[in-house]
N, C-alpha and C. Protein backbone atom coordinates (compact mmCIF):
# COMPACT_ATOMS: atom_id res chain seq x y z
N UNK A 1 -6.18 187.81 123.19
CA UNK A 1 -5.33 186.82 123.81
C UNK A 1 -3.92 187.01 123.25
N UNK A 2 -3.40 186.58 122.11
CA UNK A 2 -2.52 186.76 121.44
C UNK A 2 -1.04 186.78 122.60
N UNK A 3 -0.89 186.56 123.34
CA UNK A 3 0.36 186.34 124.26
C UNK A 3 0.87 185.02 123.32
N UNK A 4 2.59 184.82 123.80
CA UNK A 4 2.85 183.68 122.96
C UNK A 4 3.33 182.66 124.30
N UNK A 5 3.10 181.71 124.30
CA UNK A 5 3.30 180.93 125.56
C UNK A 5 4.76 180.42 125.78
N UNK A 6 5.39 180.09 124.23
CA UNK A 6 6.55 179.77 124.31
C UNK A 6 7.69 181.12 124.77
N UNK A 7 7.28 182.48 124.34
CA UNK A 7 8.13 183.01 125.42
C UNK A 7 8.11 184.08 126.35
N UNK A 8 7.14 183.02 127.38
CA UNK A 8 6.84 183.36 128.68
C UNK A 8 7.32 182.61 129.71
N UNK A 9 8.02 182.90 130.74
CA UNK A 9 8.32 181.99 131.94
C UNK A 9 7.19 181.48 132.51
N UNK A 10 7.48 180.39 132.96
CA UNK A 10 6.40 179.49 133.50
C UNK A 10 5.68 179.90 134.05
N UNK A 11 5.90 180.84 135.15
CA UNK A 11 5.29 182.31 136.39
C UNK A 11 4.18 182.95 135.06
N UNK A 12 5.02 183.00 134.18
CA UNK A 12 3.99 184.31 133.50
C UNK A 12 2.81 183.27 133.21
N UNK A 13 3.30 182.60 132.23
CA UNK A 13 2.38 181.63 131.75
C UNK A 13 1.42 181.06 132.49
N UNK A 14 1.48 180.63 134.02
CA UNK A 14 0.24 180.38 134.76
C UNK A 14 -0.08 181.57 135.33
N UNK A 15 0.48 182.42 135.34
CA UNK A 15 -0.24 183.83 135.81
C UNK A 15 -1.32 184.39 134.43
N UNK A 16 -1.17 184.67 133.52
CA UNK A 16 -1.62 184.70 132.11
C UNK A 16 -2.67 184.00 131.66
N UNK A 17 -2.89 182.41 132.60
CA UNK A 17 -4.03 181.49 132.61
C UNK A 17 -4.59 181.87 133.52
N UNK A 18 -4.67 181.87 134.96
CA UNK A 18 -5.39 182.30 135.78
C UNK A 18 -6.05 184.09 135.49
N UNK A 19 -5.38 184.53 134.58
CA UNK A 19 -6.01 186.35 134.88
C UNK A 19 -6.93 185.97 133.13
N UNK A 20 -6.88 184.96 132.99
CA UNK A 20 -7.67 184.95 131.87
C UNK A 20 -6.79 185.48 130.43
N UNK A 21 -5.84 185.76 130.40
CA UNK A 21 -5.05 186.36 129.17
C UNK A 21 -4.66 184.94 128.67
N UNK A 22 -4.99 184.03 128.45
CA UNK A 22 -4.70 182.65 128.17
C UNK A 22 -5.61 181.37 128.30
N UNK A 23 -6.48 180.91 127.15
CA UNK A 23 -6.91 179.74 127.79
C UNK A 23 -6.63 178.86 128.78
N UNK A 24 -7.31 177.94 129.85
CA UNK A 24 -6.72 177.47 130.99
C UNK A 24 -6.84 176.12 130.26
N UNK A 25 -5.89 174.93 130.74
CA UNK A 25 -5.47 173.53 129.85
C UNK A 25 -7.13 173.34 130.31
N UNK A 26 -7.51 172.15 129.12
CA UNK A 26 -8.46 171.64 128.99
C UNK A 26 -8.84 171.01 130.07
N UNK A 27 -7.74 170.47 130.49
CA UNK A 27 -7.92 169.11 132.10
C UNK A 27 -8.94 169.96 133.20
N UNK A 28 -8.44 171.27 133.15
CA UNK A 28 -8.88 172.19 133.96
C UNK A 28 -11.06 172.17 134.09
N UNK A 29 -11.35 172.33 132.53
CA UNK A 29 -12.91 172.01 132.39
C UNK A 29 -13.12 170.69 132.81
N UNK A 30 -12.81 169.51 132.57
CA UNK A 30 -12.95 168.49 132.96
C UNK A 30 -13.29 167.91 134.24
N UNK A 31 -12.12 168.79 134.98
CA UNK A 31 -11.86 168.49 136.72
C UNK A 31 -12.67 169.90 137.09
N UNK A 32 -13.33 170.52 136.82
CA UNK A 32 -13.84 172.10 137.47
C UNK A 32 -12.96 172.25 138.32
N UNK A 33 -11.50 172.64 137.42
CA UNK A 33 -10.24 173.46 138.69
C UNK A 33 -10.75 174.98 137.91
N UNK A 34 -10.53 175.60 139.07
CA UNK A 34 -10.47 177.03 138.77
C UNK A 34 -9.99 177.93 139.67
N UNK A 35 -9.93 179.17 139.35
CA UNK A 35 -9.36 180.49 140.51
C UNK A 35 -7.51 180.28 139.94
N UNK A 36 -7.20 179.95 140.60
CA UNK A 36 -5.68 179.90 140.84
C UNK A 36 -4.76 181.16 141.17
N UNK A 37 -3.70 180.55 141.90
CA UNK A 37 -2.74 182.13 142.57
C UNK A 37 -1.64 181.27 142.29
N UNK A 38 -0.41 182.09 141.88
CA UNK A 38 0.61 181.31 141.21
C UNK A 38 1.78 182.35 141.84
N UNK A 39 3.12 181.86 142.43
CA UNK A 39 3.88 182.42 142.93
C UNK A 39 5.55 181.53 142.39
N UNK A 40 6.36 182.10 142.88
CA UNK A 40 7.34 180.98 142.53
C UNK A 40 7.44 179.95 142.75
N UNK A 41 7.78 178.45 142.59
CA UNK A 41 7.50 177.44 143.38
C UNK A 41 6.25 177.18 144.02
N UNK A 42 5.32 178.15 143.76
CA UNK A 42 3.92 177.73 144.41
C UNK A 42 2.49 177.55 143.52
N UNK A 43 1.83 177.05 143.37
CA UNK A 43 0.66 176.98 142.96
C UNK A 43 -0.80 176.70 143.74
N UNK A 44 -1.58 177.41 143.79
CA UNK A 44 -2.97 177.29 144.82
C UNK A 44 -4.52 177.26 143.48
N UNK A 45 -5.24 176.08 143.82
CA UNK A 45 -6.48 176.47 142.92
C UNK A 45 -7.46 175.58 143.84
N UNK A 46 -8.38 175.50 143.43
CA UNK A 46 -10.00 174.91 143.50
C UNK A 46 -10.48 173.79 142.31
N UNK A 47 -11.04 172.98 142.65
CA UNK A 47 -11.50 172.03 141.91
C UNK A 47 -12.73 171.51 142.71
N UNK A 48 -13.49 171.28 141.98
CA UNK A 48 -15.32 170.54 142.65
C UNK A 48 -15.50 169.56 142.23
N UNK A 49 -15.61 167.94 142.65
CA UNK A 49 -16.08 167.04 142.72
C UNK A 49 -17.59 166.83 142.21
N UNK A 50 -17.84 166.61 140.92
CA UNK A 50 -19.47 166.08 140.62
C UNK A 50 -19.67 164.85 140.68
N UNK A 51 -20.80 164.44 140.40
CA UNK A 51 -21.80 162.98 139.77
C UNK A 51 -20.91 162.46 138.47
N UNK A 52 -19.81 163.33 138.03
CA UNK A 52 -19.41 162.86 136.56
C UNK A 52 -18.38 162.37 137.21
N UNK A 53 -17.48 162.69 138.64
CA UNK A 53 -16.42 162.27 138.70
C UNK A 53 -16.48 161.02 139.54
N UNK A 54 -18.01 159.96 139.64
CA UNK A 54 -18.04 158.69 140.89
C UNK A 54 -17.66 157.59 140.01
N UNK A 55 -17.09 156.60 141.22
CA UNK A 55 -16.52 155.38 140.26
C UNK A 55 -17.86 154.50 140.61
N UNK A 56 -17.38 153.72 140.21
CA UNK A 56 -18.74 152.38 140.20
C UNK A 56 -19.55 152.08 141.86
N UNK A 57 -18.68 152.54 142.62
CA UNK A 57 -19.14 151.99 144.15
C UNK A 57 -19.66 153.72 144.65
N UNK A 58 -19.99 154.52 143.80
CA UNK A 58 -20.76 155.84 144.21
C UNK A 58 -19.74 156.83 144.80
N UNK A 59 -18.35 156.83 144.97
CA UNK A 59 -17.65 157.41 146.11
C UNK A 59 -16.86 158.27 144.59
N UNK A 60 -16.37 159.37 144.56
CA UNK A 60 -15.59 160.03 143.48
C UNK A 60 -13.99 159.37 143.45
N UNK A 61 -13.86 158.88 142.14
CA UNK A 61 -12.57 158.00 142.05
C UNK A 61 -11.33 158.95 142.78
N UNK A 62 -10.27 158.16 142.41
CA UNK A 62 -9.28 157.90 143.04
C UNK A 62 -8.31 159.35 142.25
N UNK A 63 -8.86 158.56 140.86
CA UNK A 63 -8.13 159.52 139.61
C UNK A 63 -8.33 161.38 140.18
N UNK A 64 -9.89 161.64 140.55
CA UNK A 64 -9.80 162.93 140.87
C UNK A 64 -8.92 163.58 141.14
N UNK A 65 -9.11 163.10 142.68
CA UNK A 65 -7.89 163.56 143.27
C UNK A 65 -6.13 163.51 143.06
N UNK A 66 -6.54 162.79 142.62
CA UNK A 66 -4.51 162.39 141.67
C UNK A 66 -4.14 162.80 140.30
N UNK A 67 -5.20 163.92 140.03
CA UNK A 67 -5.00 165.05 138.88
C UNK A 67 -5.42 166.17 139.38
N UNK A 68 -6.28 166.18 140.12
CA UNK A 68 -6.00 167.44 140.86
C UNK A 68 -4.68 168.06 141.66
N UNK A 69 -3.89 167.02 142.33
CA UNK A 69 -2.70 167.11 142.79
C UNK A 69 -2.01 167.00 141.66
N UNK A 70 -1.81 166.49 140.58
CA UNK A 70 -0.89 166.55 139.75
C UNK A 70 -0.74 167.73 138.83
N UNK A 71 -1.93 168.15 138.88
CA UNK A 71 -1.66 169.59 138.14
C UNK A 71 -1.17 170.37 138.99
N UNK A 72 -1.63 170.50 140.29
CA UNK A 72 -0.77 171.68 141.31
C UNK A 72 0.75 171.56 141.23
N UNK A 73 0.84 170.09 141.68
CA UNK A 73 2.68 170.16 141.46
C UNK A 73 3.39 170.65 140.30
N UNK A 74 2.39 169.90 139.15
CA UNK A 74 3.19 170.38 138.01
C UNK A 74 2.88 171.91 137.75
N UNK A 75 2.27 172.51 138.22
CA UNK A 75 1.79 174.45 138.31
C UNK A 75 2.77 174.86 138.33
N UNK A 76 3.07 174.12 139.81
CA UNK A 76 4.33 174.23 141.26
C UNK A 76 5.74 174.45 140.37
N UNK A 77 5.83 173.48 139.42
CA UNK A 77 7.31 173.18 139.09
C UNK A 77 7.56 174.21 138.18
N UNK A 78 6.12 174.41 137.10
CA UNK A 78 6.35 175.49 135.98
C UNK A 78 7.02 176.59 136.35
N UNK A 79 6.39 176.99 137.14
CA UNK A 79 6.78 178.31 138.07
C UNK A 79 8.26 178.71 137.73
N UNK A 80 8.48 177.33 137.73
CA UNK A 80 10.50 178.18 138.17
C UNK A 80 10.77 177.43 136.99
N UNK A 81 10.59 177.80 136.19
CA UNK A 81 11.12 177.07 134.81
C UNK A 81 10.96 178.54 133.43
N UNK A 82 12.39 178.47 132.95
CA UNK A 82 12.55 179.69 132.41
C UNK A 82 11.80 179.30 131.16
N UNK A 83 11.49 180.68 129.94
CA UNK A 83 10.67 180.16 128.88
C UNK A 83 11.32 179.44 127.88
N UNK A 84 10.13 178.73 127.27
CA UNK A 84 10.79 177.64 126.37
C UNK A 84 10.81 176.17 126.87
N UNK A 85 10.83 176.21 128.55
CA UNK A 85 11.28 175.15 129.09
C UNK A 85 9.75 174.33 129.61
N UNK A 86 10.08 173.25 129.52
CA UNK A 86 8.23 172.12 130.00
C UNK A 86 9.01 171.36 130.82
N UNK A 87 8.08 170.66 131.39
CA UNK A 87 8.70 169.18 132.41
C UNK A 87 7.20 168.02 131.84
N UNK A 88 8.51 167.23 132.63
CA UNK A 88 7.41 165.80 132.52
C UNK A 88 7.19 164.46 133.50
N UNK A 89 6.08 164.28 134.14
CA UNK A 89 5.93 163.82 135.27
C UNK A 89 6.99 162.15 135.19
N UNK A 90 8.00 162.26 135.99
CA UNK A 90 9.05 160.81 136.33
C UNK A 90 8.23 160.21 137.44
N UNK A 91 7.56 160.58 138.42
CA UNK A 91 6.75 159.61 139.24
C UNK A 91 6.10 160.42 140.28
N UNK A 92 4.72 159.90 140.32
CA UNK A 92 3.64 160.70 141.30
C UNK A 92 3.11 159.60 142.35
N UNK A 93 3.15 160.17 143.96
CA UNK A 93 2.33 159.36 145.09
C UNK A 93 1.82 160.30 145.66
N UNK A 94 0.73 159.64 145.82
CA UNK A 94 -0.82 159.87 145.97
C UNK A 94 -1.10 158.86 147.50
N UNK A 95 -0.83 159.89 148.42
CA UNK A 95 -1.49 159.01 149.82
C UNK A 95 -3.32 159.45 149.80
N UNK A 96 -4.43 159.03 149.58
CA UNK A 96 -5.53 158.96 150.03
C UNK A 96 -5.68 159.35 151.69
N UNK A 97 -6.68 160.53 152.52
CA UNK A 97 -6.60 160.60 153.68
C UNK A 97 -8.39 160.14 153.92
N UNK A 98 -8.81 160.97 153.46
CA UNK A 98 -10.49 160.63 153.19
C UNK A 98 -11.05 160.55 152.34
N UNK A 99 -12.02 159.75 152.53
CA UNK A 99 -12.83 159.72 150.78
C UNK A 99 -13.35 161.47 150.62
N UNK A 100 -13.73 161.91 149.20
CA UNK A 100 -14.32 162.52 148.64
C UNK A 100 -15.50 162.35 148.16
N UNK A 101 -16.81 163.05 147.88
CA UNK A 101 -17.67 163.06 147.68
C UNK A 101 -18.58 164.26 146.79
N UNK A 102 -18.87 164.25 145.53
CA UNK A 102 -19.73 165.63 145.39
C UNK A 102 -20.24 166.23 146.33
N UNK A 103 -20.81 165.59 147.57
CA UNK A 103 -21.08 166.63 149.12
C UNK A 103 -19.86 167.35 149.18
N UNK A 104 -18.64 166.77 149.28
CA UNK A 104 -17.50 167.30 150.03
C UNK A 104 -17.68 168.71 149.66
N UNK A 105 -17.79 169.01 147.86
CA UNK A 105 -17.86 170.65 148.00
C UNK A 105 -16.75 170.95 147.43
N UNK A 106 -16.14 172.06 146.62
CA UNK A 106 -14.60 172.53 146.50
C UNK A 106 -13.73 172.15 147.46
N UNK A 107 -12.87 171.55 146.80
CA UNK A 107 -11.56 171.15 147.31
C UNK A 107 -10.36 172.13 147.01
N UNK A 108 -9.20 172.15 147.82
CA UNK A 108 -8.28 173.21 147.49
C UNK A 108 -7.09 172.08 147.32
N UNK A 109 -6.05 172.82 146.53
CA UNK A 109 -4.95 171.82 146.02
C UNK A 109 -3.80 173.26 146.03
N UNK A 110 -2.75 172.78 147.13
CA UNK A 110 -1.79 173.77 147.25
C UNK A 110 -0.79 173.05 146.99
N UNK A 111 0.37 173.32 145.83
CA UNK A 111 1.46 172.62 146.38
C UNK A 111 2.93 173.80 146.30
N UNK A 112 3.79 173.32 146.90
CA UNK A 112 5.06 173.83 146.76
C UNK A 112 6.30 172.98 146.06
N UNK A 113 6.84 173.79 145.48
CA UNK A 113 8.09 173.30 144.97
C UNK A 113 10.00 173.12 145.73
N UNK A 114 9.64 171.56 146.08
CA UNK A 114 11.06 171.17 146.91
C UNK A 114 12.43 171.68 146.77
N UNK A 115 12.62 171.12 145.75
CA UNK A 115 13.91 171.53 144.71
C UNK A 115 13.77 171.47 143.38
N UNK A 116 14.22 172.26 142.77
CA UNK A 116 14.63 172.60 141.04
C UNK A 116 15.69 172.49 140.97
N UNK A 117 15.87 171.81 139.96
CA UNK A 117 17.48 171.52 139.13
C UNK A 117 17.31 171.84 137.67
N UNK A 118 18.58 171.18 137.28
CA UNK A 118 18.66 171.38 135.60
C UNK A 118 17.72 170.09 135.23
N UNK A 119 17.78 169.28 135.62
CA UNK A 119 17.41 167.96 134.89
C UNK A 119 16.11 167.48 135.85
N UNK A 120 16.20 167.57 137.25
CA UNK A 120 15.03 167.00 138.22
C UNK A 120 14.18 168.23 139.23
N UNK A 121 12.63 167.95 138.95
CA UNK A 121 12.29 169.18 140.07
C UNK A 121 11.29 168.36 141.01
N UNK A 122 11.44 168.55 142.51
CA UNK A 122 10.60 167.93 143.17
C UNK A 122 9.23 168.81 143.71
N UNK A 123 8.11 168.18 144.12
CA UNK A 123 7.36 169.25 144.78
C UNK A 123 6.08 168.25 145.77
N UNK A 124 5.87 169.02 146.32
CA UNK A 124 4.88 168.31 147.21
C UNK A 124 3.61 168.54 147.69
N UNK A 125 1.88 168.28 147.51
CA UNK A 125 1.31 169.46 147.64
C UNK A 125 -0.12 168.45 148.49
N UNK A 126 -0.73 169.37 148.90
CA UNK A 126 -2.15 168.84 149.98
C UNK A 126 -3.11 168.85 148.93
N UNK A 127 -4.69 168.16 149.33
CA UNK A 127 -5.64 168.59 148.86
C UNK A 127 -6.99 168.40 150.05
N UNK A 128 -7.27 170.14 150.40
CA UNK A 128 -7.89 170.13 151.61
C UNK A 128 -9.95 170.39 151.48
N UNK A 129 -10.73 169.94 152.27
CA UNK A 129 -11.89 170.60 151.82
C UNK A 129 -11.76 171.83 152.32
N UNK A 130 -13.60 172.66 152.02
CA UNK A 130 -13.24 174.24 152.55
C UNK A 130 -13.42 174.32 154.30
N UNK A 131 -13.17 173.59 154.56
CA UNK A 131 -12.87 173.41 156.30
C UNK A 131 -11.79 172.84 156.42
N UNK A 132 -10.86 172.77 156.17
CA UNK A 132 -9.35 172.67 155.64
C UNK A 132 -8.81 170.85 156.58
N UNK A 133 -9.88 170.02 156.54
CA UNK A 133 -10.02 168.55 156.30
C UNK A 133 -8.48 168.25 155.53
N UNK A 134 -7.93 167.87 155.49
CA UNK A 134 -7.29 166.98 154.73
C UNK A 134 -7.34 165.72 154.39
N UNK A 135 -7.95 165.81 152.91
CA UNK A 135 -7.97 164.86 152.16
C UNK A 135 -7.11 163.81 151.82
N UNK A 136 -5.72 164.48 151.04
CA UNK A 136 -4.56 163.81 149.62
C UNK A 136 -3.76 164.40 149.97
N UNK A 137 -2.68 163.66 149.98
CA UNK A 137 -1.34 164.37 149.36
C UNK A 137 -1.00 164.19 148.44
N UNK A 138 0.34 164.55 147.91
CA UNK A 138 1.05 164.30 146.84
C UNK A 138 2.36 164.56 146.54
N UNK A 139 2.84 163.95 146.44
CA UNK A 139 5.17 164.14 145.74
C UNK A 139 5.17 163.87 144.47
N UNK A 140 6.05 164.48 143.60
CA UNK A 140 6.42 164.33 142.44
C UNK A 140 7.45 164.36 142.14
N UNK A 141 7.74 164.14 141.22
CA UNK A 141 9.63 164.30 140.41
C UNK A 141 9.23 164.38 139.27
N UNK A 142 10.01 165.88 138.45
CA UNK A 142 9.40 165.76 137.13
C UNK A 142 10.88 166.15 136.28
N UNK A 143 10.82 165.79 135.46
CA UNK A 143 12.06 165.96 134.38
C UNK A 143 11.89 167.31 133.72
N UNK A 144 12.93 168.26 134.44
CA UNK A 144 13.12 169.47 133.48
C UNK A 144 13.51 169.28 131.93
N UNK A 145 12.44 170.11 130.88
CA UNK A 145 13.08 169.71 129.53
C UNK A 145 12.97 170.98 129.16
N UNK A 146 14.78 171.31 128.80
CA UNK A 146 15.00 172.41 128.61
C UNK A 146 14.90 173.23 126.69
N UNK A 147 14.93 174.32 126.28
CA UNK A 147 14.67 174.82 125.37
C UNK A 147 16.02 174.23 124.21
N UNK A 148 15.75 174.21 123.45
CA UNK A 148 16.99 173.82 122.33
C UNK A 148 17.31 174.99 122.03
C-alpha cells in the first residue's frame, strides 16, 4: 500500500481506493458501497441494501440512501481538489423517489460536480436500481479546505 494520501490529488486518491492501492473509508463496509469509477467531477459506485440497513417499520431507512448519495457527491467534489486539500459537507437534500428495500438489490449512486471554487463546491447526484428506477437524489455544497 504505502501511497501517501496527503500527496495525492483527490482523482488519484479515489482512483488508488477503488484499484485497491488504498484502503476504501470505513463507511464504505458499513453501507456495502463498492466498485467505483472516478473521473473529474465525477464519481460512480454500488451499494446493497441489507436486513442491517431496515428501520423499525421493515422498509431500509432513510439514512441509507442519504450516505450513499453523500459519499458520491463528496467522491464528486474530491475529484477536483488539488492534494492536501479536503472539503466539508455545508448542506445536503435528499429528495426520496421510492422506497428501498433489501429486494431492491444494488443500487447505483452517480453524481457530478456543478461548480468548484476556492471556498464552495456544488454537486448533484441520482441513486438508481439495476433497472435504472430512480430512487434519490441529492445536492450538496461543501466547503473547500485548502492545504496550509
Amino acid at each position: 500500500m504505502g501511497a501517501d494520501p496527503l500527496a495525492m490529488t483527490g482523482l488519484e486518491l479515489m482512483q488508488a481506493m477503488a484499484e485497491g492501492r488504498l484502503p476504501p473509508a470505513p463507511i464504505a463496509r458499513l453501507m456495502n458501497m463498492r466498485g467505483g469509477t472516478f473521473s473529474h467531477g465525477r464519481a460512480r459506485f454500488e451499494a446493497e441494501p441489507t436486513a442491517d440497513h431496515l428501520n423499525p417499520l421493515g422498509g431500509v431507512h432513510g439514512g441509507f440512501a442519504a450516505t450513499v448519495l453523500d459519499s458520491a457527491l463528496g467522491c464528486a467534489i474530491h475529484t477536483t481538489l488539488p492534494a492536501g486539500a479536503s472539503y466539508g459537507t455545508v448542506d445536503l437534500h435528499i429528495t426520496y423517489i421510492k422506497a428501498i428495500a433489501p429486494e431492491t438489490g444494488p443500487v447505483i449512486a452517480e453524481a457530478e460536480v456543478m461548480s468548484s471554487g476556492k471556498r464552495i463546491a456544488t454537486a448533484r447526484a441520482t441513486l438508481r436500481d439495476s433497472a435504472g428506477t430512480l430512487l434519490a437524489t441529492g445536492f450538496t455544497s461543501c466547503a473547500v479546505l485548502l492545504p496550509r
